[in-house]
PDB file of N, CA and C in Angstrom:
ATOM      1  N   UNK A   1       0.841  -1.178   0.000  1.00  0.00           N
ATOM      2  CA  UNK A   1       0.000   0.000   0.000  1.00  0.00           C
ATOM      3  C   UNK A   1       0.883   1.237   0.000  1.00  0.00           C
ATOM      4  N   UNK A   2       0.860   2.199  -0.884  1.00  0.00           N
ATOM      5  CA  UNK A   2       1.553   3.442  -1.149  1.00  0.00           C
ATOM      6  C   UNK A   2       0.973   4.048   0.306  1.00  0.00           C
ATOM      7  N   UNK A   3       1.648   5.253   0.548  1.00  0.00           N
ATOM      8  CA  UNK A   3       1.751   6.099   1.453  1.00  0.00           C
ATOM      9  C   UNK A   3       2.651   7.515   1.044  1.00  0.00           C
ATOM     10  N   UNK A   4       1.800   8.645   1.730  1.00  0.00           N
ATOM     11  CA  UNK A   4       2.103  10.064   1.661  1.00  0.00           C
ATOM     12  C   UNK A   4       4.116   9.979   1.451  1.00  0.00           C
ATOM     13  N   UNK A   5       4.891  10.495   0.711  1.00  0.00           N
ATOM     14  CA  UNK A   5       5.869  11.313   0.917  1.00  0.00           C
ATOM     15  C   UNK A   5       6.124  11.265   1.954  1.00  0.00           C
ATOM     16  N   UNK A   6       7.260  11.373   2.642  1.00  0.00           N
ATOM     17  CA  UNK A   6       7.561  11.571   4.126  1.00  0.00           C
ATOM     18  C   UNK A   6       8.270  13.114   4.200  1.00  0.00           C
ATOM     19  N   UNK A   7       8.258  13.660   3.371  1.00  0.00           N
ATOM     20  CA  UNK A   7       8.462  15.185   3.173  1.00  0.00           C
ATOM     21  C   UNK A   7       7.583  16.115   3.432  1.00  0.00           C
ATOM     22  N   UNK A   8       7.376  16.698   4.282  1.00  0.00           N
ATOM     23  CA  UNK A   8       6.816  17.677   5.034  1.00  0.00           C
ATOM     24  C   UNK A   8       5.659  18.401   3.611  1.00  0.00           C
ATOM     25  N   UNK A   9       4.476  18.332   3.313  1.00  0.00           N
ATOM     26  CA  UNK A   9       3.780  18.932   2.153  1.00  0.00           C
ATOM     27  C   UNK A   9       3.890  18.398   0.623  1.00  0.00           C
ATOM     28  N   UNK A  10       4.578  16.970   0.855  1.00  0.00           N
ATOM     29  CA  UNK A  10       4.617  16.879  -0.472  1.00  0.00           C
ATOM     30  C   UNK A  10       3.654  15.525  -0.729  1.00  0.00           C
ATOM     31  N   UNK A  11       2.734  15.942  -1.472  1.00  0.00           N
ATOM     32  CA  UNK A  11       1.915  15.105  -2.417  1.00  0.00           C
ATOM     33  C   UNK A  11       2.242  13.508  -2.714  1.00  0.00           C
ATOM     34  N   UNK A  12       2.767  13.049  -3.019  1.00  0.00           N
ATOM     35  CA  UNK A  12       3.295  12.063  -3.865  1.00  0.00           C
ATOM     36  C   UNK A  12       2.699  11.209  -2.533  1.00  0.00           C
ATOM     37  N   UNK A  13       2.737   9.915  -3.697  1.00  0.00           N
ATOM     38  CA  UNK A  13       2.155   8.915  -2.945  1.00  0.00           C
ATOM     39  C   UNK A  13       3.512   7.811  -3.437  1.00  0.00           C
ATOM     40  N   UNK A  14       4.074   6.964  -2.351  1.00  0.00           N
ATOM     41  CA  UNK A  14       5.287   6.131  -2.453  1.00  0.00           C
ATOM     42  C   UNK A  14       5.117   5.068  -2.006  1.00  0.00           C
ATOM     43  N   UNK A  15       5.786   3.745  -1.963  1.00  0.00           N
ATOM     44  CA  UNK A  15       6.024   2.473  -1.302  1.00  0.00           C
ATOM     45  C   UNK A  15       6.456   2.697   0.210  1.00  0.00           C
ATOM     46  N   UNK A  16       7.941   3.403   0.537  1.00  0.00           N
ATOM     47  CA  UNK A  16       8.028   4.280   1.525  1.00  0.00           C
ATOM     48  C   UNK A  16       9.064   5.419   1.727  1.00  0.00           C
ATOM     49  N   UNK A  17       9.285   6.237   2.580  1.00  0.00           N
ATOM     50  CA  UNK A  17      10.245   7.173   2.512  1.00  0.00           C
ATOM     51  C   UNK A  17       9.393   8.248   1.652  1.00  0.00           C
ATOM     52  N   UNK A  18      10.481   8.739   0.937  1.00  0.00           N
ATOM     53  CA  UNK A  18      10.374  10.162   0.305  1.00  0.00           C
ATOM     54  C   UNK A  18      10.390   9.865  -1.439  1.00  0.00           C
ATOM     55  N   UNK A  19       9.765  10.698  -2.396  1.00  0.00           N
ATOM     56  CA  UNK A  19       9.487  10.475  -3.443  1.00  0.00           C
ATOM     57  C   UNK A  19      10.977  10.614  -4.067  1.00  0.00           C
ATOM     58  N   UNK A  20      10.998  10.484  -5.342  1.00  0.00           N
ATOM     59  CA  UNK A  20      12.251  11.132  -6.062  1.00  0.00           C
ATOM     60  C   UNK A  20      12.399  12.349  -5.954  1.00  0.00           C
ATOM     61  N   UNK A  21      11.753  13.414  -6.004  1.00  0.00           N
ATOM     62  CA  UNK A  21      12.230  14.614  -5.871  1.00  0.00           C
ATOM     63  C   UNK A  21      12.945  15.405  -4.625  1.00  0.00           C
ATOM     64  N   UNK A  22      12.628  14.590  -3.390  1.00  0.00           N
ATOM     65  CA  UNK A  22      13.471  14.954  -1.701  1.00  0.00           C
ATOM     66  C   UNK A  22      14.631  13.919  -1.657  1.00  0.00           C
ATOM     67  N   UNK A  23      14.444  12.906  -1.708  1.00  0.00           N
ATOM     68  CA  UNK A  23      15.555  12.503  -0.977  1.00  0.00           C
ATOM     69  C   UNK A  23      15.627  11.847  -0.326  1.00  0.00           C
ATOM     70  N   UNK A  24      16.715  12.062   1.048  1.00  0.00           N
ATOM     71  CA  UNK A  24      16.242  11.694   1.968  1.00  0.00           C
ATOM     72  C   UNK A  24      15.786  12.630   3.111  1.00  0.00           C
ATOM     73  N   UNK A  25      14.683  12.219   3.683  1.00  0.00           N
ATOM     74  CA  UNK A  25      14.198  12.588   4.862  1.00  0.00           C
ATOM     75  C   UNK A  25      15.461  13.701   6.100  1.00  0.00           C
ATOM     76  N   UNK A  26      14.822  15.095   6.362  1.00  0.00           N
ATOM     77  CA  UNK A  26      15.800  15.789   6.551  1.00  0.00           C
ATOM     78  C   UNK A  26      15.813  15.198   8.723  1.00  0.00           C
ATOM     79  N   UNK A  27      16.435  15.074   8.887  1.00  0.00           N
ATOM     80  CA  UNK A  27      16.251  14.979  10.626  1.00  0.00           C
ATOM     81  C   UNK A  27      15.198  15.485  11.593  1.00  0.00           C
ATOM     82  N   UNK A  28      14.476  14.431  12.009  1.00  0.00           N
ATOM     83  CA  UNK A  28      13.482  15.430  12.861  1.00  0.00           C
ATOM     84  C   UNK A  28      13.795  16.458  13.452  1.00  0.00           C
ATOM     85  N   UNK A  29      14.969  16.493  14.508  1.00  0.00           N
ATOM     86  CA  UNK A  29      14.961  17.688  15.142  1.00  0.00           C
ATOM     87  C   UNK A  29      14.987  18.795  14.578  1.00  0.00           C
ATOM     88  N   UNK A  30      15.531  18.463  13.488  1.00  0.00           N
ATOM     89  CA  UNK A  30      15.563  19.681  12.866  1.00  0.00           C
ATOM     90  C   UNK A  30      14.611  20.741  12.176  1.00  0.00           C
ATOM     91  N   UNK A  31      13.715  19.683  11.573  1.00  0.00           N
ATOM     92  CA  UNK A  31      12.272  19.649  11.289  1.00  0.00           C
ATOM     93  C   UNK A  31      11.199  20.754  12.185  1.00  0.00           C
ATOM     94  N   UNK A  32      11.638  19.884  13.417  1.00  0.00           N
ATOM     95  CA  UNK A  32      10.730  19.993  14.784  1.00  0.00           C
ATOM     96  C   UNK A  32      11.269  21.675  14.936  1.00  0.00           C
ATOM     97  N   UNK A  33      12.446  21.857  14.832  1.00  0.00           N
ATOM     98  CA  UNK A  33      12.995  23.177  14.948  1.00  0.00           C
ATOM     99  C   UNK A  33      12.289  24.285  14.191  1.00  0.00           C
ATOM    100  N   UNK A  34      12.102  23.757  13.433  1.00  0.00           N
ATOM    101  CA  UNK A  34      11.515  24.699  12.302  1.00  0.00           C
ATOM    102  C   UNK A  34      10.316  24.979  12.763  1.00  0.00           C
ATOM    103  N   UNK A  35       9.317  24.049  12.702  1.00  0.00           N
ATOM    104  CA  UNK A  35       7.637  24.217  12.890  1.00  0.00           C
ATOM    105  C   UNK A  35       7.839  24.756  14.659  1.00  0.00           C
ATOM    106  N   UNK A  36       8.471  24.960  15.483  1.00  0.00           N
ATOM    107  CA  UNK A  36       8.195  25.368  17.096  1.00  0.00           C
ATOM    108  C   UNK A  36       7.439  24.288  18.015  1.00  0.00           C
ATOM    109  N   UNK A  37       7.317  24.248  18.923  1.00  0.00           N
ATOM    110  CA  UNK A  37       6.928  23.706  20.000  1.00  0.00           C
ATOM    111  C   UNK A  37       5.153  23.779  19.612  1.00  0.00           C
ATOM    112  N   UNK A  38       4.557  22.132  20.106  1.00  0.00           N
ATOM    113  CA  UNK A  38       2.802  22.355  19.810  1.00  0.00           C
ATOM    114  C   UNK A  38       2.137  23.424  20.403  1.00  0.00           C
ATOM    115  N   UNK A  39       2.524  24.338  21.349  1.00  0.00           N
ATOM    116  CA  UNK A  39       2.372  25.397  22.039  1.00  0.00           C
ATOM    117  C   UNK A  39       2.379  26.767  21.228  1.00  0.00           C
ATOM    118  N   UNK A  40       3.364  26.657  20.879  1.00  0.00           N
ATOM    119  CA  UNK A  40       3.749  28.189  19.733  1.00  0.00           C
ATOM    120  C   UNK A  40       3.417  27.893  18.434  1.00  0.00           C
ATOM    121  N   UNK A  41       2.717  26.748  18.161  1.00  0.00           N
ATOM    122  CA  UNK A  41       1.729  26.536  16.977  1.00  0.00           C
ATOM    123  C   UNK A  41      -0.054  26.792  17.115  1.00  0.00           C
ATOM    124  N   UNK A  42      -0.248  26.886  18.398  1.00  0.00           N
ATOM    125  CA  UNK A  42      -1.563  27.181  18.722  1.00  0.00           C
ATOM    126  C   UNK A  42      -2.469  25.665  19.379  1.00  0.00           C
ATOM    127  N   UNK A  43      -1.725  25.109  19.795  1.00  0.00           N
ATOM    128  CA  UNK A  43      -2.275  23.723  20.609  1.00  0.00           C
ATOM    129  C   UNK A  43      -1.796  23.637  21.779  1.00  0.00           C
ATOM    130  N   UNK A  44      -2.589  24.352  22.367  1.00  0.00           N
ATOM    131  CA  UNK A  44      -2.439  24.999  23.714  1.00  0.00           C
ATOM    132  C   UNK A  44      -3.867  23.787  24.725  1.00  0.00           C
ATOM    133  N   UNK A  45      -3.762  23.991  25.966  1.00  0.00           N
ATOM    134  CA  UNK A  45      -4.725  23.351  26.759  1.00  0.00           C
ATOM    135  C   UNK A  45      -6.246  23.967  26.205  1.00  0.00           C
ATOM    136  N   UNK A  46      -6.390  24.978  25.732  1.00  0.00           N
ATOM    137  CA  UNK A  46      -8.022  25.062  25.158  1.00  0.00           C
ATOM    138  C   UNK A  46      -8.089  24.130  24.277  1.00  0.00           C
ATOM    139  N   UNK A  47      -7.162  23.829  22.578  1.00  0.00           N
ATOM    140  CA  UNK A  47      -6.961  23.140  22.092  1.00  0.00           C
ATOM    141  C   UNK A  47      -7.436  21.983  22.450  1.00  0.00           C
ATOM    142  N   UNK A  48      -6.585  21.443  23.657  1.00  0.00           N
ATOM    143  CA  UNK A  48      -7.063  19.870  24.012  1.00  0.00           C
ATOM    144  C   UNK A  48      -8.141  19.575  24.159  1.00  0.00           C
ATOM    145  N   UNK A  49      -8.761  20.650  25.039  1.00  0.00           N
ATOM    146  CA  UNK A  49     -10.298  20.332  25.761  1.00  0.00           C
ATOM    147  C   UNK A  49     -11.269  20.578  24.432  1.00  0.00           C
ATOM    148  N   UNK A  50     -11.078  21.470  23.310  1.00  0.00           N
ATOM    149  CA  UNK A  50     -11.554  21.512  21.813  1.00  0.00           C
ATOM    150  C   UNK A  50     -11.835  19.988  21.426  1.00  0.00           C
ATOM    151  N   UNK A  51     -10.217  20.040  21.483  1.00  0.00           N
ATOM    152  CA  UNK A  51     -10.119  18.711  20.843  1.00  0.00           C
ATOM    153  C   UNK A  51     -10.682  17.303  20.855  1.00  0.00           C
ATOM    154  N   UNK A  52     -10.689  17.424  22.370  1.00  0.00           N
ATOM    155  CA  UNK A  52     -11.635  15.960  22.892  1.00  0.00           C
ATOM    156  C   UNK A  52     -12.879  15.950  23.070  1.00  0.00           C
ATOM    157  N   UNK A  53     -13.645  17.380  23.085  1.00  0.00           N
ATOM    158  CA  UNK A  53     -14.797  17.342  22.710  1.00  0.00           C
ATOM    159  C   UNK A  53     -15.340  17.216  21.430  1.00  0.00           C
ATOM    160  N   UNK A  54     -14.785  17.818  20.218  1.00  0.00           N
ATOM    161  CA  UNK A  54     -15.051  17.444  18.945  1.00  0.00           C
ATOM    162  C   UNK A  54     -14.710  16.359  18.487  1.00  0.00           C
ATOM    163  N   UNK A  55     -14.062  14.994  18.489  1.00  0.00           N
ATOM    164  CA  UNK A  55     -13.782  14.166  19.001  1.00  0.00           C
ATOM    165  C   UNK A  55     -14.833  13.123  19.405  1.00  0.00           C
ATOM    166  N   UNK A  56     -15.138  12.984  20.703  1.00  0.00           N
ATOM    167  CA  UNK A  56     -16.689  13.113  21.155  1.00  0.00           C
ATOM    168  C   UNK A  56     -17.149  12.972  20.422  1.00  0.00           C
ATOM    169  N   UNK A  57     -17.831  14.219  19.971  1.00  0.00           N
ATOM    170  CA  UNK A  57     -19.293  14.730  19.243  1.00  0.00           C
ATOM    171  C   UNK A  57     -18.838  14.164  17.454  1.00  0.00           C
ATOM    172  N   UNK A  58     -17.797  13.734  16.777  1.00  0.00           N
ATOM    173  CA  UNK A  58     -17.699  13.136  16.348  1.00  0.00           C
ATOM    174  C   UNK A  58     -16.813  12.144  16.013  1.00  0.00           C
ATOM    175  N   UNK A  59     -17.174  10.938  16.738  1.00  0.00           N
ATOM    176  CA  UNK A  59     -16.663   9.602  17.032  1.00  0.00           C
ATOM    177  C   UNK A  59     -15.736   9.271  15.522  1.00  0.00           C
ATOM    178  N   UNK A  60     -16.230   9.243  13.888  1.00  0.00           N
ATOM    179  CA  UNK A  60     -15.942   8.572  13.381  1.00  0.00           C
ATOM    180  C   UNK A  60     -15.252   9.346  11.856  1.00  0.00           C
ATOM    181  N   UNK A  61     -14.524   8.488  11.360  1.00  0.00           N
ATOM    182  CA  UNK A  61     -13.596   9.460   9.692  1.00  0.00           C
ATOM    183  C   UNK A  61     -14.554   9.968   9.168  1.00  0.00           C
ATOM    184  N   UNK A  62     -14.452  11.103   8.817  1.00  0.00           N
ATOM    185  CA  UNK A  62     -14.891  12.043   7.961  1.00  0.00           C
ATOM    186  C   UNK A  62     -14.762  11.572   6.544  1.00  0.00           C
ATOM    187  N   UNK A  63     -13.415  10.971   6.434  1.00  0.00           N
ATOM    188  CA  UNK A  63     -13.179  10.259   4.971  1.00  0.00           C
ATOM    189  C   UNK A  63     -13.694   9.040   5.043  1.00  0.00           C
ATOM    190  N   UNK A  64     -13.386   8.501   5.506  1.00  0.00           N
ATOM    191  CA  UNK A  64     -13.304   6.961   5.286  1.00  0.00           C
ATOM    192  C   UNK A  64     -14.624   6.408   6.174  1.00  0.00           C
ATOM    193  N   UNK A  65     -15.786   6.871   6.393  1.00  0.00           N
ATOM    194  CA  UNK A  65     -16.825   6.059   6.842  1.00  0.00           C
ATOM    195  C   UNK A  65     -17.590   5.241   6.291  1.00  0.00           C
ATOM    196  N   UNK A  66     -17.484   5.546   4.978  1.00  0.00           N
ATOM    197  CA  UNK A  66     -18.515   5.186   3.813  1.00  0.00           C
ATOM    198  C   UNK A  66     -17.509   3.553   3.614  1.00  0.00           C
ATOM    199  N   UNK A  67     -16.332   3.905   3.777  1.00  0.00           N
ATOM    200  CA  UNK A  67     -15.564   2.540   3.457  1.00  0.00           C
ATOM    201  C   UNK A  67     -15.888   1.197   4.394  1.00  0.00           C
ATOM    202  N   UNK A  68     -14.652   1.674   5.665  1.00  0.00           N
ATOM    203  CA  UNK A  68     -14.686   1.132   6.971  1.00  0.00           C
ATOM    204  C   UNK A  68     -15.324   1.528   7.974  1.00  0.00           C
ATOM    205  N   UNK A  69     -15.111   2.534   8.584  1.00  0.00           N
ATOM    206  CA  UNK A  69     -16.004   2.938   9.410  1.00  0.00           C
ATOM    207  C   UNK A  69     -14.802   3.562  10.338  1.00  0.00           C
ATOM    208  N   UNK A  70     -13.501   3.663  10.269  1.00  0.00           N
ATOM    209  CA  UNK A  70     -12.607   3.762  11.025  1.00  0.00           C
ATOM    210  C   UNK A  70     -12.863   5.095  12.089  1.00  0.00           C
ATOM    211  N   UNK A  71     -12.503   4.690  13.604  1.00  0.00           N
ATOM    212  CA  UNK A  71     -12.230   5.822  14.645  1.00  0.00           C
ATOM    213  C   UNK A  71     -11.545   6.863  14.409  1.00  0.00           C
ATOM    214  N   UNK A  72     -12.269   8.198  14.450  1.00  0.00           N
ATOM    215  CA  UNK A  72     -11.705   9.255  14.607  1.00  0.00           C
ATOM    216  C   UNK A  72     -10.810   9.606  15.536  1.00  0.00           C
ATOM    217  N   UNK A  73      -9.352   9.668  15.375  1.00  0.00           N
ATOM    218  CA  UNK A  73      -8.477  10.245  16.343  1.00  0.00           C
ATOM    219  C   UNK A  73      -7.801  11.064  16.197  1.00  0.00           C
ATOM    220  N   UNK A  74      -7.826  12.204  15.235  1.00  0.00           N
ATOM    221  CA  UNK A  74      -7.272  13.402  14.488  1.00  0.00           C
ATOM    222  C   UNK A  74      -8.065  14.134  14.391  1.00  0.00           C
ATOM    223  N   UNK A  75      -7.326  15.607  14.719  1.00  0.00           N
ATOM    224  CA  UNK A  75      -8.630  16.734  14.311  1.00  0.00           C
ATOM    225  C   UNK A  75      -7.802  17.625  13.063  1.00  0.00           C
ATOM    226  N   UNK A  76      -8.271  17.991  11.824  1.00  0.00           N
ATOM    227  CA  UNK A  76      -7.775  18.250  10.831  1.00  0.00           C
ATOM    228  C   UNK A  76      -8.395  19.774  10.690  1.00  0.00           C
ATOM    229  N   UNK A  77      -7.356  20.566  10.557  1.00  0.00           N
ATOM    230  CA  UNK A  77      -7.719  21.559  10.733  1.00  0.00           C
ATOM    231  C   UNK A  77      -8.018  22.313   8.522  1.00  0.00           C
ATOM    232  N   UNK A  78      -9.123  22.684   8.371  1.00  0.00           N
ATOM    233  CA  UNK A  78      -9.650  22.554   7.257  1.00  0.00           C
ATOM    234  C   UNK A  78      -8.595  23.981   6.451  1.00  0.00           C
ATOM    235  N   UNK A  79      -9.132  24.659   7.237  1.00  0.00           N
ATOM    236  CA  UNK A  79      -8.466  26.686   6.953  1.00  0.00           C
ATOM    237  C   UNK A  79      -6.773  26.016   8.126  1.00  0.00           C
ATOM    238  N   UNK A  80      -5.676  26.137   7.349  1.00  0.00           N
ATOM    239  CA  UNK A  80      -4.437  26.179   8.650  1.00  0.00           C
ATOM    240  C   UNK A  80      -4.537  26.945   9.768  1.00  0.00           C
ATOM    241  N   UNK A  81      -3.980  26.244  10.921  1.00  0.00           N
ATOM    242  CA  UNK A  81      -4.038  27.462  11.584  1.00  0.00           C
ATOM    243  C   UNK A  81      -3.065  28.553  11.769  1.00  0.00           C
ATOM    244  N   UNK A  82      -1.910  28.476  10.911  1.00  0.00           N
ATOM    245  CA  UNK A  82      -1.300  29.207  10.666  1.00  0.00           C
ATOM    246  C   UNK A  82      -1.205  30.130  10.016  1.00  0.00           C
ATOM    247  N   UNK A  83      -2.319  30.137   9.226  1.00  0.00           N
ATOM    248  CA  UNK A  83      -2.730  31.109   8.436  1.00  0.00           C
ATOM    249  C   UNK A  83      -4.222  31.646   8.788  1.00  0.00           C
ATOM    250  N   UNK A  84      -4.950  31.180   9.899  1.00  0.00           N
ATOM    251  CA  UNK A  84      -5.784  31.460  10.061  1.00  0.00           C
ATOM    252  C   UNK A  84      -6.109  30.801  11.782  1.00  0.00           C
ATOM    253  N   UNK A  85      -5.097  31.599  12.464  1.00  0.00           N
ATOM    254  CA  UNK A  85      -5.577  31.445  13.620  1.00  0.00           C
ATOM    255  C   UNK A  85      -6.728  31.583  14.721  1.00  0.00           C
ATOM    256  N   UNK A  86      -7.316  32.565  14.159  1.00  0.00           N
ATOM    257  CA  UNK A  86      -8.660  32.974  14.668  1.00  0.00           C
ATOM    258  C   UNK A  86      -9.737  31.739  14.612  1.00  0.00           C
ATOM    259  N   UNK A  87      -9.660  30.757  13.338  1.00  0.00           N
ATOM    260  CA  UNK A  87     -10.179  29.547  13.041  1.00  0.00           C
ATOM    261  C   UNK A  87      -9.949  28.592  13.958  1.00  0.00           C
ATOM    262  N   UNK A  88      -8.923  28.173  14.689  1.00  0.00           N
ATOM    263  CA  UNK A  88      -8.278  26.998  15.748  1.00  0.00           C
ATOM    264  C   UNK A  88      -9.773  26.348  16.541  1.00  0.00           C
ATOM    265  N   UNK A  89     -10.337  27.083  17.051  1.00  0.00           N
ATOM    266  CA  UNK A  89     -11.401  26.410  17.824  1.00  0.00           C
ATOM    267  C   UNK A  89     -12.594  26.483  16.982  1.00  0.00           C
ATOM    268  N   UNK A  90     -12.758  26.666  16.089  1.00  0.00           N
ATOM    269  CA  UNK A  90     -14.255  26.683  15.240  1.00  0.00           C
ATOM    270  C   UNK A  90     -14.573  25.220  14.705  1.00  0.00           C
ATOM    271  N   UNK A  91     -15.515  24.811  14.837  1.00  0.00           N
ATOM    272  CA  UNK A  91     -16.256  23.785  14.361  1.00  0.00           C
ATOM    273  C   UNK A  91     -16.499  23.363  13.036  1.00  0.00           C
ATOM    274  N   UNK A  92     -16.815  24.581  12.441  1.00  0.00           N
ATOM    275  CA  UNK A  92     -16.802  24.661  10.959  1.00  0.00           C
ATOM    276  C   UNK A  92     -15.543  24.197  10.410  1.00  0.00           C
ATOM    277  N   UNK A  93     -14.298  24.713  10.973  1.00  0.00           N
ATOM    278  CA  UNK A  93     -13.666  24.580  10.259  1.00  0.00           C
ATOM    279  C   UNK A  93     -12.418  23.492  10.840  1.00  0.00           C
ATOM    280  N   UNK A  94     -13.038  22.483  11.760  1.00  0.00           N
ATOM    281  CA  UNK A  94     -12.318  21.161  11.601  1.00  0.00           C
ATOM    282  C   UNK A  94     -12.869  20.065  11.040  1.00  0.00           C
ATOM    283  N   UNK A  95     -12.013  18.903  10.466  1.00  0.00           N
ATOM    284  CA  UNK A  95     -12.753  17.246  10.352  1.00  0.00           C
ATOM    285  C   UNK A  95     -12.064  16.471  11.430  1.00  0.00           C
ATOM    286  N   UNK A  96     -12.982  15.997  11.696  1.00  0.00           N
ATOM    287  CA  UNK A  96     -12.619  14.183  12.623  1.00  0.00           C
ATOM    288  C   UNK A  96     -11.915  13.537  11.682  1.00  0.00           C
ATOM    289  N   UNK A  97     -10.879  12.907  12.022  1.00  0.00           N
ATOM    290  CA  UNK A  97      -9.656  11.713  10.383  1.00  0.00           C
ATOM    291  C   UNK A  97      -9.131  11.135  11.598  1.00  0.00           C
ATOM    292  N   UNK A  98      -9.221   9.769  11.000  1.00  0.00           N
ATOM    293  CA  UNK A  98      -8.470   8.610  11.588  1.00  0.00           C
ATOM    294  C   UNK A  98      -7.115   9.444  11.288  1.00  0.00           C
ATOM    295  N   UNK A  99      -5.809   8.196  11.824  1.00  0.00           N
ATOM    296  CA  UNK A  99      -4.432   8.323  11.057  1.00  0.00           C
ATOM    297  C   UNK A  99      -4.132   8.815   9.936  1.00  0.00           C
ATOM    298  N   UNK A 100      -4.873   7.504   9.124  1.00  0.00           N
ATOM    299  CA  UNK A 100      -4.447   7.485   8.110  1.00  0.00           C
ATOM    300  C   UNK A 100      -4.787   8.449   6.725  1.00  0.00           C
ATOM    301  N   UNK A 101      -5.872   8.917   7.007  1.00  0.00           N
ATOM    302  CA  UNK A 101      -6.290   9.915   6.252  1.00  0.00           C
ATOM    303  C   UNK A 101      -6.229  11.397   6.841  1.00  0.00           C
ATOM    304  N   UNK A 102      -5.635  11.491   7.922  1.00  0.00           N
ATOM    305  CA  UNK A 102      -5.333  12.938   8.092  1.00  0.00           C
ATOM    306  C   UNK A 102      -3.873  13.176   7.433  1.00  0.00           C
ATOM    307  N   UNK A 103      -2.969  12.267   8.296  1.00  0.00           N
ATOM    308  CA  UNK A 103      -1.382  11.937   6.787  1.00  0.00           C
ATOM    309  C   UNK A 103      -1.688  12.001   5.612  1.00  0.00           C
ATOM    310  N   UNK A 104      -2.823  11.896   5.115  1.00  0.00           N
ATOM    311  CA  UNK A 104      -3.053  11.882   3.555  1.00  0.00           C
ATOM    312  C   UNK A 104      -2.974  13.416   3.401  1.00  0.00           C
ATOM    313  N   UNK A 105      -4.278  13.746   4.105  1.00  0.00           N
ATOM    314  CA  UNK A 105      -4.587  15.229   3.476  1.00  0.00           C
ATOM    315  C   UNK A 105      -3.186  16.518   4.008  1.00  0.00           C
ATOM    316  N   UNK A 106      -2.581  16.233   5.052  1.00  0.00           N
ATOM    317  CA  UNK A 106      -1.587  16.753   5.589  1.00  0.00           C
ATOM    318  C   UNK A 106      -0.228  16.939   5.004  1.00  0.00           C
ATOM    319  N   UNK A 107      -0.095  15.310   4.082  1.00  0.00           N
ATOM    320  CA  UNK A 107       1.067  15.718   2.876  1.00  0.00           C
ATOM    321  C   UNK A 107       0.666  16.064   1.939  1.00  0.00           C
ATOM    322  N   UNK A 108      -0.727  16.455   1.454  1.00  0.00           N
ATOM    323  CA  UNK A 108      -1.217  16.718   0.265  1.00  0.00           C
ATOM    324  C   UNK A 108      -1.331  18.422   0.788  1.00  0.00           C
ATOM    325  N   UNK A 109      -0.766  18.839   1.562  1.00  0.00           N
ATOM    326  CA  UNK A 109      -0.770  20.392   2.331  1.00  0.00           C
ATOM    327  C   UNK A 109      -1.931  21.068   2.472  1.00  0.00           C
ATOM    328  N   UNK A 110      -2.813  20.231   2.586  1.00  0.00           N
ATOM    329  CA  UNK A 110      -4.403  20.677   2.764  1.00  0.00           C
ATOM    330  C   UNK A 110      -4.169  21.120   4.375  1.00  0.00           C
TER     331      UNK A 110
END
């Protein structure tokens, strides 16, 4: 089964690792350096309590229900919140995604 790029926004769908065009995979820490602490990204303790209530209120994939039925354990933020912080706690603008389909839409830089 192919899987997302392991490159931070990139599309491609691979066997595993990184497509032809990256490479190899640059070091997490370094990575991690870049994007800041889940804190100074806006996933703060309101966040959590957001989080596990929407969550909650919806148990199951947004993508993938029609398939399997798989548990929601991702909250996918629709608008970034980096570009749209004011959005972080709005309803409208999250989905419930298992794993595997939030990695999808996440290297596809949605």
């Amino acid at each position: 089964m192919k899987k997302p790029c392991s490159y931070p926004g990139c599309p491609a769908l691979v066997e595993r690792g990184n497509c032809g065009q990256h490479g190899q995979p640059e070091p997490r820490q370094q990575y991690d350096r870049f994007r800041g602490s889940s804190s100074e990204r806006g996933y703060d303790e309101r966040w959590r309590k957001f989080r596990r209530w929407f969550l909650n209120c919806n148990p199951w994939c947004a993508d993938c229900v029609e398939e399997s039925q798989q548990p929601a354990i991702e909250v996918h933020h629709v608008q970034k919140v980096r570009e749209h912080p004011e959005l972080r706690l709005k309803e409208s603008n999250c989905l419930a995604l298992c794993k595997s389909c939030h990695s999808i839409r996440t290297a596809r830089g949605e």
